[in-house]
PDB file of N, CA and C in Angstrom:
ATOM      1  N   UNK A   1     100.184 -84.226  28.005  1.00  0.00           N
ATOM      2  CA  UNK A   1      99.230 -83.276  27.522  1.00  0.00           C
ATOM      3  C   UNK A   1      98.521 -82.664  28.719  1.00  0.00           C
ATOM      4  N   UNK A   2      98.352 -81.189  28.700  1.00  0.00           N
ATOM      5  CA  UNK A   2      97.565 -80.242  29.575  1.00  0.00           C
ATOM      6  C   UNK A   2      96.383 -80.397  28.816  1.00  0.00           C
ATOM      7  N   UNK A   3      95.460 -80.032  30.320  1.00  0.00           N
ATOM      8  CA  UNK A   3      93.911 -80.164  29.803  1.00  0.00           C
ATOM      9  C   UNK A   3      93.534 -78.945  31.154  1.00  0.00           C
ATOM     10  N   UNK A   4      92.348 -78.208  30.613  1.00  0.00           N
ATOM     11  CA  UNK A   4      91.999 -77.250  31.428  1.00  0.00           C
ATOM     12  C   UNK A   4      90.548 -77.247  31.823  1.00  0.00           C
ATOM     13  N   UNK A   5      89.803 -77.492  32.982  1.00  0.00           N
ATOM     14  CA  UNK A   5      88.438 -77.340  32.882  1.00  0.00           C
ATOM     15  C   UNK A   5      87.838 -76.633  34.517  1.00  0.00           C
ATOM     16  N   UNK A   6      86.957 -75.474  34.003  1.00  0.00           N
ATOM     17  CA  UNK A   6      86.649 -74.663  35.137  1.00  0.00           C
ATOM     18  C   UNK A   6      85.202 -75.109  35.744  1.00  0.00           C
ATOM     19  N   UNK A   7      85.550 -75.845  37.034  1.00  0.00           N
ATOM     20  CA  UNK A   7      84.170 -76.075  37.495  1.00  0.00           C
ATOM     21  C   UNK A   7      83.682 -74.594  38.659  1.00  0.00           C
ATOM     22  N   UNK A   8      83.363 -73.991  37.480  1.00  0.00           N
ATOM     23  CA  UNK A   8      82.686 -72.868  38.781  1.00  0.00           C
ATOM     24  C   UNK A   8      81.543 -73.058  39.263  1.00  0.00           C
ATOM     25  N   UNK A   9      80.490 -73.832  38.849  1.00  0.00           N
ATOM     26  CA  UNK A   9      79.580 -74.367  39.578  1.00  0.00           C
ATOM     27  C   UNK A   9      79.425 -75.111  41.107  1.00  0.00           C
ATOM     28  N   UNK A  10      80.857 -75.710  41.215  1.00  0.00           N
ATOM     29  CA  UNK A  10      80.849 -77.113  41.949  1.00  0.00           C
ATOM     30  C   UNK A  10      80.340 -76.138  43.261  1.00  0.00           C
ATOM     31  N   UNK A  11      80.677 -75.410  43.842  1.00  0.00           N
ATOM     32  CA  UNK A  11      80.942 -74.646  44.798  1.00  0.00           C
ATOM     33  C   UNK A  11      79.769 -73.812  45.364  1.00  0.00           C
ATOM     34  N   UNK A  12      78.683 -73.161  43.908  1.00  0.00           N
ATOM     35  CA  UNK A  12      77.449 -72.634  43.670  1.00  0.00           C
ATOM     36  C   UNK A  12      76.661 -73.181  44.540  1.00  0.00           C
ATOM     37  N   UNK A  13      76.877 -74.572  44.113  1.00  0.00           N
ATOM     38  CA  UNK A  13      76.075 -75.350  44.644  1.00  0.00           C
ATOM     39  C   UNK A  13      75.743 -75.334  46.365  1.00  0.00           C
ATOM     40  N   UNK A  14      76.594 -75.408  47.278  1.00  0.00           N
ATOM     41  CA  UNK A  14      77.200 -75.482  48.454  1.00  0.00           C
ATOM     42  C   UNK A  14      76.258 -74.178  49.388  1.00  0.00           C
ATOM     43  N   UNK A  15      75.885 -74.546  50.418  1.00  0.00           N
ATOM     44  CA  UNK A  15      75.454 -73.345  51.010  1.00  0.00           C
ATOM     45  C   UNK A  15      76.531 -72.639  52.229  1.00  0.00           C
ATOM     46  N   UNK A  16      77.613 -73.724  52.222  1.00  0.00           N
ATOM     47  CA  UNK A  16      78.763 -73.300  53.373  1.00  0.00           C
ATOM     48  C   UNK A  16      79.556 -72.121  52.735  1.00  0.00           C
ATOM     49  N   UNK A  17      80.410 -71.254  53.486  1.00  0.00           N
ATOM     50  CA  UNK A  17      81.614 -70.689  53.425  1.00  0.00           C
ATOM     51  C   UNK A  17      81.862 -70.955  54.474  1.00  0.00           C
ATOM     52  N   UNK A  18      83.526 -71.033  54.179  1.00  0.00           N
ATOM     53  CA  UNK A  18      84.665 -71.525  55.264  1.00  0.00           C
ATOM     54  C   UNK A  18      86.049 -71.123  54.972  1.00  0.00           C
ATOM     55  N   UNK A  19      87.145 -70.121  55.325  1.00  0.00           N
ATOM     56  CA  UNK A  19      88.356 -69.834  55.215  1.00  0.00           C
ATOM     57  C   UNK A  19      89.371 -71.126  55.429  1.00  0.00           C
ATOM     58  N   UNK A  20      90.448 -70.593  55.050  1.00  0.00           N
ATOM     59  CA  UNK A  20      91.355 -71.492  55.272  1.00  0.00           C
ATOM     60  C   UNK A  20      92.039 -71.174  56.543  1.00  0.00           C
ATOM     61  N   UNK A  21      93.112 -72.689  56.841  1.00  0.00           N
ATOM     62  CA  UNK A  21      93.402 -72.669  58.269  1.00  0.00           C
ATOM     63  C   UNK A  21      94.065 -71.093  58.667  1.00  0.00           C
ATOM     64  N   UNK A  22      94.134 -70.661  59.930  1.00  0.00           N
ATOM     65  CA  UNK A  22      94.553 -69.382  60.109  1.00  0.00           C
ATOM     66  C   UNK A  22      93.935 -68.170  60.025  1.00  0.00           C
ATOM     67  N   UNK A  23      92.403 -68.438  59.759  1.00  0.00           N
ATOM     68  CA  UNK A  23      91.719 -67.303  58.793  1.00  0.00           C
ATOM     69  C   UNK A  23      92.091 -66.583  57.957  1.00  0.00           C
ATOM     70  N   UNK A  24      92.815 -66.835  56.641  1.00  0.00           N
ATOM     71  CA  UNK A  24      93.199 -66.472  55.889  1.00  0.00           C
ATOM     72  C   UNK A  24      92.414 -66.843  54.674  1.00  0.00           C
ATOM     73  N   UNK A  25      91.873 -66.244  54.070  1.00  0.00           N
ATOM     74  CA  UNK A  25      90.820 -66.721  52.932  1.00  0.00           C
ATOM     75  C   UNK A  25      91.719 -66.723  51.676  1.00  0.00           C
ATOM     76  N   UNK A  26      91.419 -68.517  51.437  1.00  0.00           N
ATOM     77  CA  UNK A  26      92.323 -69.180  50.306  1.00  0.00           C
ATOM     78  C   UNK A  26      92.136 -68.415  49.137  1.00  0.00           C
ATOM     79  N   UNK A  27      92.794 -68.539  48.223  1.00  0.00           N
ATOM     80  CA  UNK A  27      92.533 -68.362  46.978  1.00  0.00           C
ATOM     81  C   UNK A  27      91.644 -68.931  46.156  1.00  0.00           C
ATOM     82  N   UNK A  28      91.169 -68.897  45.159  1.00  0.00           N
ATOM     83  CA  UNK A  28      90.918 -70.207  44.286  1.00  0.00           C
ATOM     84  C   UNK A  28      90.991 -71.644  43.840  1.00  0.00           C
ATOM     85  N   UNK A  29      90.228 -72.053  44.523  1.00  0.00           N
ATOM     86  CA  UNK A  29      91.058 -73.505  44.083  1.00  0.00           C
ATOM     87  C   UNK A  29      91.594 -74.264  42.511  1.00  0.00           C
ATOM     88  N   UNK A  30      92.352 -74.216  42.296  1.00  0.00           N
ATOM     89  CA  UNK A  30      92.803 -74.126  41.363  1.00  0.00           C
ATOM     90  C   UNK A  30      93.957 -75.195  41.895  1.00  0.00           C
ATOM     91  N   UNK A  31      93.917 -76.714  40.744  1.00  0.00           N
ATOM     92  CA  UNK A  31      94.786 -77.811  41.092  1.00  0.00           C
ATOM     93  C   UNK A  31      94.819 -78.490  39.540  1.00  0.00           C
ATOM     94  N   UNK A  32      95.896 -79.463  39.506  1.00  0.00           N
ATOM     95  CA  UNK A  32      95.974 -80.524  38.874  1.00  0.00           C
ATOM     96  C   UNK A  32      95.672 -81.535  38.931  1.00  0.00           C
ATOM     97  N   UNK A  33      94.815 -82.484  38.523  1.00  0.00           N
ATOM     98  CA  UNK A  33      94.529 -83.733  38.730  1.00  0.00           C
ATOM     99  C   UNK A  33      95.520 -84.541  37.479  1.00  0.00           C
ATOM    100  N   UNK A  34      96.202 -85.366  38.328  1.00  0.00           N
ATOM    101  CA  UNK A  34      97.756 -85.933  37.860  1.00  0.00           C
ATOM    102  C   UNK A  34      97.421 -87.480  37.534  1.00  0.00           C
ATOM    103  N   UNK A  35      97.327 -88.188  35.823  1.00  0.00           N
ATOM    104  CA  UNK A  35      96.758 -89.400  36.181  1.00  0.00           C
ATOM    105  C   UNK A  35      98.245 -90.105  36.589  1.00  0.00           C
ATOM    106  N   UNK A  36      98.786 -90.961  37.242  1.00  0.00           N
ATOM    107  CA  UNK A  36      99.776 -91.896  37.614  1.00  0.00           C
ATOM    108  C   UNK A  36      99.478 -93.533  37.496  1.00  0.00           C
ATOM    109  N   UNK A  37      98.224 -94.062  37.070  1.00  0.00           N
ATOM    110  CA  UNK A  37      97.858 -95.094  36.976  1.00  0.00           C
ATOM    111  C   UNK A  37      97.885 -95.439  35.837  1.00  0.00           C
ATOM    112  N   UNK A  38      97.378 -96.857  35.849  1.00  0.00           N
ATOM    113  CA  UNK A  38      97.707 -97.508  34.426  1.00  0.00           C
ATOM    114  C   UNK A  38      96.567 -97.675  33.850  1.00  0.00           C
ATOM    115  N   UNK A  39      95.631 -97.096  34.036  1.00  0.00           N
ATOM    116  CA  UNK A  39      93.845 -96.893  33.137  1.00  0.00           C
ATOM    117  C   UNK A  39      93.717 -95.756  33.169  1.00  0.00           C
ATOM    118  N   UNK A  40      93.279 -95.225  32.651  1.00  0.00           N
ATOM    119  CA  UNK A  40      92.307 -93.868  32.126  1.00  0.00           C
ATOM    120  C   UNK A  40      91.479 -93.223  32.955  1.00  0.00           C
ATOM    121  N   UNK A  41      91.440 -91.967  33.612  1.00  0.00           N
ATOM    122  CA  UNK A  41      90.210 -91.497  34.591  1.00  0.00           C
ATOM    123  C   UNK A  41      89.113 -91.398  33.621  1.00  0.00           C
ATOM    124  N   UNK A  42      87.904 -91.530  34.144  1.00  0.00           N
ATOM    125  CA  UNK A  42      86.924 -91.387  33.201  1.00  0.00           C
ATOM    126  C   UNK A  42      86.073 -90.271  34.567  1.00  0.00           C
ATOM    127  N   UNK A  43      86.119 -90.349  35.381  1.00  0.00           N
ATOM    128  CA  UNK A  43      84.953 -90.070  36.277  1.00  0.00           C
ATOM    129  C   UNK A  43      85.813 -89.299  37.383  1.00  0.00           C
ATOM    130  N   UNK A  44      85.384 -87.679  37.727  1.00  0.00           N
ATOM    131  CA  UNK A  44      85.369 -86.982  39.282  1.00  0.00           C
ATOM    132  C   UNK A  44      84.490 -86.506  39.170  1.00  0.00           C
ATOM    133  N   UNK A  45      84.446 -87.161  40.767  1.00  0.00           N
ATOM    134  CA  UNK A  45      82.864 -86.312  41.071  1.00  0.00           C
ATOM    135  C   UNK A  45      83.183 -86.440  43.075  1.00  0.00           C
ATOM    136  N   UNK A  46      82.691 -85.526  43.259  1.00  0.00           N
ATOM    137  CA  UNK A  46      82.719 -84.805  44.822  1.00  0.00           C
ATOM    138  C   UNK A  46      81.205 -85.447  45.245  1.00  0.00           C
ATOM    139  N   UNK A  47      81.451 -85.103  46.186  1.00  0.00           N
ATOM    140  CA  UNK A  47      79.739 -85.683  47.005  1.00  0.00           C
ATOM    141  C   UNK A  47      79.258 -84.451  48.501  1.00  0.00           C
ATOM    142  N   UNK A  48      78.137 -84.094  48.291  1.00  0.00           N
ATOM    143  CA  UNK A  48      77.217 -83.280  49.145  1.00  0.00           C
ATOM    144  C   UNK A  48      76.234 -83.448  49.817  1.00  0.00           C
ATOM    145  N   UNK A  49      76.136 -83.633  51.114  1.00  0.00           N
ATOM    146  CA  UNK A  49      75.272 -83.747  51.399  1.00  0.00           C
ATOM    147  C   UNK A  49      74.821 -85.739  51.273  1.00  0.00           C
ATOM    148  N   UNK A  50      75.733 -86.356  51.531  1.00  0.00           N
ATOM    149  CA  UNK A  50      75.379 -87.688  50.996  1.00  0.00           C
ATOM    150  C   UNK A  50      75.005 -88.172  49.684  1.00  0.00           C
ATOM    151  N   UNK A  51      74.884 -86.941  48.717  1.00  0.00           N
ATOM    152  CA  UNK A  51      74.841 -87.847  47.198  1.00  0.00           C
ATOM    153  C   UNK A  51      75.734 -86.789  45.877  1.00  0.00           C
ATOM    154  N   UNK A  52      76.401 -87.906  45.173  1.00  0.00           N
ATOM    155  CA  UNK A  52      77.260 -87.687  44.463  1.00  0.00           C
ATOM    156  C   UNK A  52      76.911 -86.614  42.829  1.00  0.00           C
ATOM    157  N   UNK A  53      78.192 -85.643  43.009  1.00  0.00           N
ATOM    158  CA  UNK A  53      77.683 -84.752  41.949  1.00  0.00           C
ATOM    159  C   UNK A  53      77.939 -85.452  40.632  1.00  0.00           C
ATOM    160  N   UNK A  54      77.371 -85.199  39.200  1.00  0.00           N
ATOM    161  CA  UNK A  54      77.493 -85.327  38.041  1.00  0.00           C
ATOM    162  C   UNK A  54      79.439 -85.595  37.998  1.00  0.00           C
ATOM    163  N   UNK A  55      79.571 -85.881  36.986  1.00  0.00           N
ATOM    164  CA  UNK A  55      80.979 -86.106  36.260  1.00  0.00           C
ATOM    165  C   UNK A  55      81.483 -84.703  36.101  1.00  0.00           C
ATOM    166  N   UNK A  56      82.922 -84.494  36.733  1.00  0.00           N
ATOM    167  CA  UNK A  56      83.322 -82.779  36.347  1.00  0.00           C
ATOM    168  C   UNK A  56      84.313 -83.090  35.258  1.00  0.00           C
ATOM    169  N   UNK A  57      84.391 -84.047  34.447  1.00  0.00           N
ATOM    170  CA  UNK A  57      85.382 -84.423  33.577  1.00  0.00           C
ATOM    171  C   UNK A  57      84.456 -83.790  32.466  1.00  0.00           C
ATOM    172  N   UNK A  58      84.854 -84.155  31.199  1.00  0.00           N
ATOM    173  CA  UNK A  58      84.441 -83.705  30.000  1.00  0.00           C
ATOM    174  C   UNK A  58      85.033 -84.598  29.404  1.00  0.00           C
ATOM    175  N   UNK A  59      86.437 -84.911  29.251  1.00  0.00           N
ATOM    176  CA  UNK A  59      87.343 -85.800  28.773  1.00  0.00           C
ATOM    177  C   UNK A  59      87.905 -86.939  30.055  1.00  0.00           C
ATOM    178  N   UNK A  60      88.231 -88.013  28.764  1.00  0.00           N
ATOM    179  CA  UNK A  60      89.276 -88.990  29.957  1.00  0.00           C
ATOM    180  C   UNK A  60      90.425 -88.299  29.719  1.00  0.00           C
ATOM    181  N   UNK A  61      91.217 -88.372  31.205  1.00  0.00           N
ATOM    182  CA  UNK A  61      92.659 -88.213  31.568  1.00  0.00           C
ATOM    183  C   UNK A  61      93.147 -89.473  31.171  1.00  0.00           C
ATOM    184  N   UNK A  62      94.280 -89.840  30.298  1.00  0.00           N
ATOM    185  CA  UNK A  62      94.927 -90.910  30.236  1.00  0.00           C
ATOM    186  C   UNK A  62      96.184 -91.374  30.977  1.00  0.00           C
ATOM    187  N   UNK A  63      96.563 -92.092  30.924  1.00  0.00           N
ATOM    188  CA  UNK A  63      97.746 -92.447  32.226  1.00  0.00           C
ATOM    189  C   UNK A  63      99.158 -91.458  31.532  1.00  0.00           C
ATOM    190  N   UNK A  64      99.639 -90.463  32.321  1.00  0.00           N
ATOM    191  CA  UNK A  64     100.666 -89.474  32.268  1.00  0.00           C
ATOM    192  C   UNK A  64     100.474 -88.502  32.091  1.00  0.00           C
ATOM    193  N   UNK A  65      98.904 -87.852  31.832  1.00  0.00           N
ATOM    194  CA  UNK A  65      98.309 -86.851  31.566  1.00  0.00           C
ATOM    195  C   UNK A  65      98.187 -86.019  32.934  1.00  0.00           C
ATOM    196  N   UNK A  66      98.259 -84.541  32.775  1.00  0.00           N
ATOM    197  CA  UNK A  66      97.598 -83.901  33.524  1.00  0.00           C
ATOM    198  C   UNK A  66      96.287 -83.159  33.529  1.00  0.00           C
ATOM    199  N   UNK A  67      95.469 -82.871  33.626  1.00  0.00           N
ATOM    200  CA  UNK A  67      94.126 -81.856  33.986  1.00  0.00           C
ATOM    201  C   UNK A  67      93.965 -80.736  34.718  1.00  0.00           C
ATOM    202  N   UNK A  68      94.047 -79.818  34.427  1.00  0.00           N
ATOM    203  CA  UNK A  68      93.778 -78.195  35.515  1.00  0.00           C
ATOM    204  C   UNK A  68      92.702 -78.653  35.416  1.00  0.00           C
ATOM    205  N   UNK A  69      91.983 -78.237  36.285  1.00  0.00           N
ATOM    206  CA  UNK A  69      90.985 -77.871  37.251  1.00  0.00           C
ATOM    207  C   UNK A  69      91.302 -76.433  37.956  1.00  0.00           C
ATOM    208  N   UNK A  70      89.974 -75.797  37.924  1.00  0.00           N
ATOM    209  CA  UNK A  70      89.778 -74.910  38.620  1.00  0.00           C
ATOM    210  C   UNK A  70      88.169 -74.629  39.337  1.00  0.00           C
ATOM    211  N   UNK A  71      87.901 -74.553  40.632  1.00  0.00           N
ATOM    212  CA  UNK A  71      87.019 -74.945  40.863  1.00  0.00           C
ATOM    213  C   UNK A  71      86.035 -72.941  40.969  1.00  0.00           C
ATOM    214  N   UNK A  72      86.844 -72.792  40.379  1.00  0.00           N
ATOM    215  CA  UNK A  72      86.233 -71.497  40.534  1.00  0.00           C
ATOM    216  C   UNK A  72      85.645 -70.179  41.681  1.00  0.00           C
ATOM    217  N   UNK A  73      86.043 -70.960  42.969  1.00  0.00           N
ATOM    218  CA  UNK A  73      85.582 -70.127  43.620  1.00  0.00           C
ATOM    219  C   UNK A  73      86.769 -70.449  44.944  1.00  0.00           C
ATOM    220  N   UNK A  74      86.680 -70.012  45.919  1.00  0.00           N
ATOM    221  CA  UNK A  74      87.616 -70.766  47.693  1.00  0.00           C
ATOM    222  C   UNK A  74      86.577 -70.760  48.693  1.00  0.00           C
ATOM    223  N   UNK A  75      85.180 -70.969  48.172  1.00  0.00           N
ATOM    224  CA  UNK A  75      84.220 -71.064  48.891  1.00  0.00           C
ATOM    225  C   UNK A  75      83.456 -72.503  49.381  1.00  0.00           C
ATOM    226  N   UNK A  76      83.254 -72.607  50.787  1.00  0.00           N
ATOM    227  CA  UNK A  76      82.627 -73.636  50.915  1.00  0.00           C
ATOM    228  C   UNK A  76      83.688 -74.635  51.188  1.00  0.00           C
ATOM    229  N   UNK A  77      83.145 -75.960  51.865  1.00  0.00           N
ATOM    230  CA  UNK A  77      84.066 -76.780  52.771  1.00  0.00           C
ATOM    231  C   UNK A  77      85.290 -76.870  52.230  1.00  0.00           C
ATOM    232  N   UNK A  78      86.587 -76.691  53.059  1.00  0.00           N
ATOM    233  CA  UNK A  78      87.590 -77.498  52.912  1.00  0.00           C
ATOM    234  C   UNK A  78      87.520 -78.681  52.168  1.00  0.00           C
ATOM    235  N   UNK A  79      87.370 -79.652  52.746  1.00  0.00           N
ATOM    236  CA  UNK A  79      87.479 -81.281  53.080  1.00  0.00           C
ATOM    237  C   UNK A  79      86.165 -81.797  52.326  1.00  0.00           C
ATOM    238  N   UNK A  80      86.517 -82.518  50.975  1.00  0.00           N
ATOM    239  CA  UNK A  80      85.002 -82.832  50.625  1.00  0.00           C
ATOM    240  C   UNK A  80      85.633 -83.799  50.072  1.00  0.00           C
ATOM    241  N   UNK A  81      84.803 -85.382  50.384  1.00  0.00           N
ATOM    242  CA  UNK A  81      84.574 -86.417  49.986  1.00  0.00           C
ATOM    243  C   UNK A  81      84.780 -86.285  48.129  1.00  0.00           C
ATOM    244  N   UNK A  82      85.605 -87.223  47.653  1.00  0.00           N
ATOM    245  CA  UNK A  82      85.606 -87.152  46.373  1.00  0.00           C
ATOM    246  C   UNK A  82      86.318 -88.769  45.550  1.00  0.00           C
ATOM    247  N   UNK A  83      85.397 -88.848  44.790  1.00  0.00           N
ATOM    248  CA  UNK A  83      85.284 -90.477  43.944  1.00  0.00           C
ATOM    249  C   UNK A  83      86.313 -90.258  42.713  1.00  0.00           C
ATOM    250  N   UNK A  84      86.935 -90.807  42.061  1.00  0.00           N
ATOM    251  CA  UNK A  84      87.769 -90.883  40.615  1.00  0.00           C
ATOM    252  C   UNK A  84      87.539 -92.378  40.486  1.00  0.00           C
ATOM    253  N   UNK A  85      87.110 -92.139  39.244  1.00  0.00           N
ATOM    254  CA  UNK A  85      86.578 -93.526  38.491  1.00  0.00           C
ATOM    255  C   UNK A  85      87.712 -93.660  37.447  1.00  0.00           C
ATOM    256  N   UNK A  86      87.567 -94.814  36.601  1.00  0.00           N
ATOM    257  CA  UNK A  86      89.214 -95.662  36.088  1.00  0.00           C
ATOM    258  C   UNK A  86      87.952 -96.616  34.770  1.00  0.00           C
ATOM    259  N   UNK A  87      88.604 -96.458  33.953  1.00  0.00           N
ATOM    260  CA  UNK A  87      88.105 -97.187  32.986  1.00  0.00           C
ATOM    261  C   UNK A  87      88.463 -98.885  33.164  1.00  0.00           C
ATOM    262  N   UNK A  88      88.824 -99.303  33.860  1.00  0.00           N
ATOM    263  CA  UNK A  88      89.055-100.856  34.227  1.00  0.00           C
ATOM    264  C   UNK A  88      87.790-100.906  35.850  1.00  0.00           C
ATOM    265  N   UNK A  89      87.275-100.370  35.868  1.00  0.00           N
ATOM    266  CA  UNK A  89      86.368-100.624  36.604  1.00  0.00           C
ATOM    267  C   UNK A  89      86.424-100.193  38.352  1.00  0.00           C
ATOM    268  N   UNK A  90      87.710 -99.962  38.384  1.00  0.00           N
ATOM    269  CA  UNK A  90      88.553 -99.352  39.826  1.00  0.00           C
ATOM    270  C   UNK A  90      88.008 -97.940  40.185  1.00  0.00           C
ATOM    271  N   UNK A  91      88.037 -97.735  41.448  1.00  0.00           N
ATOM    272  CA  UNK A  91      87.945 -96.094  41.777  1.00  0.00           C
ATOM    273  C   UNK A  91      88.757 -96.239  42.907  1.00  0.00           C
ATOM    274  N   UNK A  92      88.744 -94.691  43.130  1.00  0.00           N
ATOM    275  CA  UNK A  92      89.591 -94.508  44.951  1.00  0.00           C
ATOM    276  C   UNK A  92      88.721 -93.371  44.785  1.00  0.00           C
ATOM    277  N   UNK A  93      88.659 -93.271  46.607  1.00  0.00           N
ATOM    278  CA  UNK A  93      87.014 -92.513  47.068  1.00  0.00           C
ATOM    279  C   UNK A  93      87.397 -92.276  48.482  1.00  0.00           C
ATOM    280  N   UNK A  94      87.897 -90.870  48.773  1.00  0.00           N
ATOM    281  CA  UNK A  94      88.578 -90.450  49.936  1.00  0.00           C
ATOM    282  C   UNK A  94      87.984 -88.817  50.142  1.00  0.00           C
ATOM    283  N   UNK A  95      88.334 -88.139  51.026  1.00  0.00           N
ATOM    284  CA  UNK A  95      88.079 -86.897  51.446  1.00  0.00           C
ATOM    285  C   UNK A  95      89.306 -85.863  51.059  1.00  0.00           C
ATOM    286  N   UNK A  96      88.998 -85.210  50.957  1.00  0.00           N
ATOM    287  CA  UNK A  96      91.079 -84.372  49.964  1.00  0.00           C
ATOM    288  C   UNK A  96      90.407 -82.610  50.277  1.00  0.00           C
ATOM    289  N   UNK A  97      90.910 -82.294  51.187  1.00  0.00           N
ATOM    290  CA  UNK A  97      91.632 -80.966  51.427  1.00  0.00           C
ATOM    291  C   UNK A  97      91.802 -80.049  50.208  1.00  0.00           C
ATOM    292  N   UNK A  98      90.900 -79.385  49.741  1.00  0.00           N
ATOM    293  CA  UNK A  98      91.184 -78.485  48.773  1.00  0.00           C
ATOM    294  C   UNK A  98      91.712 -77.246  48.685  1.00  0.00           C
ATOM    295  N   UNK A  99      91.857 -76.527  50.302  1.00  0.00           N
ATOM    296  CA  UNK A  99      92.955 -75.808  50.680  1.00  0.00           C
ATOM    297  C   UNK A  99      94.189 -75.764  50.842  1.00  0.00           C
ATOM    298  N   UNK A 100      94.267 -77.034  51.013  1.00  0.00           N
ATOM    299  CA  UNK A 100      95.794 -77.395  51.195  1.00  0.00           C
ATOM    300  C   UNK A 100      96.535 -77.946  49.839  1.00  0.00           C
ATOM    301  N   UNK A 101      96.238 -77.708  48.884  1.00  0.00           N
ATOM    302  CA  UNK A 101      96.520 -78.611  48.089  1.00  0.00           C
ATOM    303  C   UNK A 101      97.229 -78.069  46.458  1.00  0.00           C
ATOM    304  N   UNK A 102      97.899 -78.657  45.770  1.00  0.00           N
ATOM    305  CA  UNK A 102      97.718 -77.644  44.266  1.00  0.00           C
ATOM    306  C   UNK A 102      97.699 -79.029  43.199  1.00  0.00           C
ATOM    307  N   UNK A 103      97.847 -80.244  43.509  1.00  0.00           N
ATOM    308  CA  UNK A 103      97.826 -81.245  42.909  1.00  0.00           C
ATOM    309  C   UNK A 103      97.619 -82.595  43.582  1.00  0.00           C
ATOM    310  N   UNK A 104      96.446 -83.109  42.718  1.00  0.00           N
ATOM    311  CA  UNK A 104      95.889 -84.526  43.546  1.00  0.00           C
ATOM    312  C   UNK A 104      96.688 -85.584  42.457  1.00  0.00           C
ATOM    313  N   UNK A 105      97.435 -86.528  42.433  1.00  0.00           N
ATOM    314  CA  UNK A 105      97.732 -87.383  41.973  1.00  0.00           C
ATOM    315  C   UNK A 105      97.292 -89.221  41.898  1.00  0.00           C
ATOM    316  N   UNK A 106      96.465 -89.327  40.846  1.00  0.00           N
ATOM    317  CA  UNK A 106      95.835 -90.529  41.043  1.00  0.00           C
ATOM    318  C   UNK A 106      96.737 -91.900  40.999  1.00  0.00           C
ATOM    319  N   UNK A 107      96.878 -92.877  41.551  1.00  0.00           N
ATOM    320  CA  UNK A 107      97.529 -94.157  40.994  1.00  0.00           C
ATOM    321  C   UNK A 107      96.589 -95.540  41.042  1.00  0.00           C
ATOM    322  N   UNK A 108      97.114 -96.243  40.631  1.00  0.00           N
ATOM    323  CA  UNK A 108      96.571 -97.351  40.745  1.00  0.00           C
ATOM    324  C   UNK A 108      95.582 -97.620  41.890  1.00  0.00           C
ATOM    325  N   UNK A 109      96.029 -97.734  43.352  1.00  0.00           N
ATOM    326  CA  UNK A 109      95.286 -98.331  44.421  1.00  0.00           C
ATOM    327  C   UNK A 109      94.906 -97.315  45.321  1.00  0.00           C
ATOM    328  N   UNK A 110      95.152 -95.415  44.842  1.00  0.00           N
ATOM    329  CA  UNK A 110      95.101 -94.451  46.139  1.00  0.00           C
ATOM    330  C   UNK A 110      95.008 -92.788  45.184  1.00  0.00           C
ATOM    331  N   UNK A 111      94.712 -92.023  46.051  1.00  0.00           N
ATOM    332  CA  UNK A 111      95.094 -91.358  45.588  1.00  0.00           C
ATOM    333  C   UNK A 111      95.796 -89.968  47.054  1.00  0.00           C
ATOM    334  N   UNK A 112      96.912 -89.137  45.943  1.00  0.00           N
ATOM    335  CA  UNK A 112      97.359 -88.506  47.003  1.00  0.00           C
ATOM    336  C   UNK A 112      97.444 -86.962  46.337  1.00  0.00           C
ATOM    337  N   UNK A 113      97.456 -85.873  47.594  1.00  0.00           N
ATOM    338  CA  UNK A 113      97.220 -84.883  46.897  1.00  0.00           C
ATOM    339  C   UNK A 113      98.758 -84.056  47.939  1.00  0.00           C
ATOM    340  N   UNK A 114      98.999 -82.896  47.248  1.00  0.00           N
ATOM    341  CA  UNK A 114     100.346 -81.910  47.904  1.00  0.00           C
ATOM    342  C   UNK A 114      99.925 -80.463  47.620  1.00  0.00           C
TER     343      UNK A 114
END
């Protein structure tokens, strides 16, 4: 099952702009968050400035599910710290390239994005 949710806020927030590598100003970020694990996402959330934003979920992702995301804007850092929470009590909590990227894929012990 596809799921679609536009965080155009996330970005609002942010007082940076920053192009992508090459100076080429990215597009939209616009990705899939891919669950591959064997629990349920319940929780993304990015972090600014040292403290963590609200939940950008609405729904849990269940294990084989995908999620669009669109973050609504190509503004503001690359590289931002970001948490995914797991209904068994697990997270993975890494930094992920949102220029580079069109799908983050969660699993069990990591997560990886392409």
């Amino acid at each position: 099952m596809k799921h679609k949710l536009v965080l155009a806020a996330f970005l609002s927030l942010s007082a940076f702009a920053v192009s992508a590598p090459g100076g080429v100003q990215a597009t939209e970020w616009l990705f899939n968050l891919e669950n591959r694990s064997t629990a349920n996402v319940t929780t993304f959330r990015t972090q600014e400035n040292g403290a963590w934003s609200d939940n950008w979920l609405e729904e849990i992702v269940a294990p084989g599910e995908v999620f669009e995301m669109d973050f609504g804007t190509n503004e503001g850092d690359c590289t931002v710290r970001t948490r995914i929470e797991f209904t068994d009590g697990t997270f993975v909590d890494t930094d992920i390239d949102y220029c580079n990227m069109t799908t983050i894929t969660v699993r069990n012990n990591d997560v990886v994005w392409k």
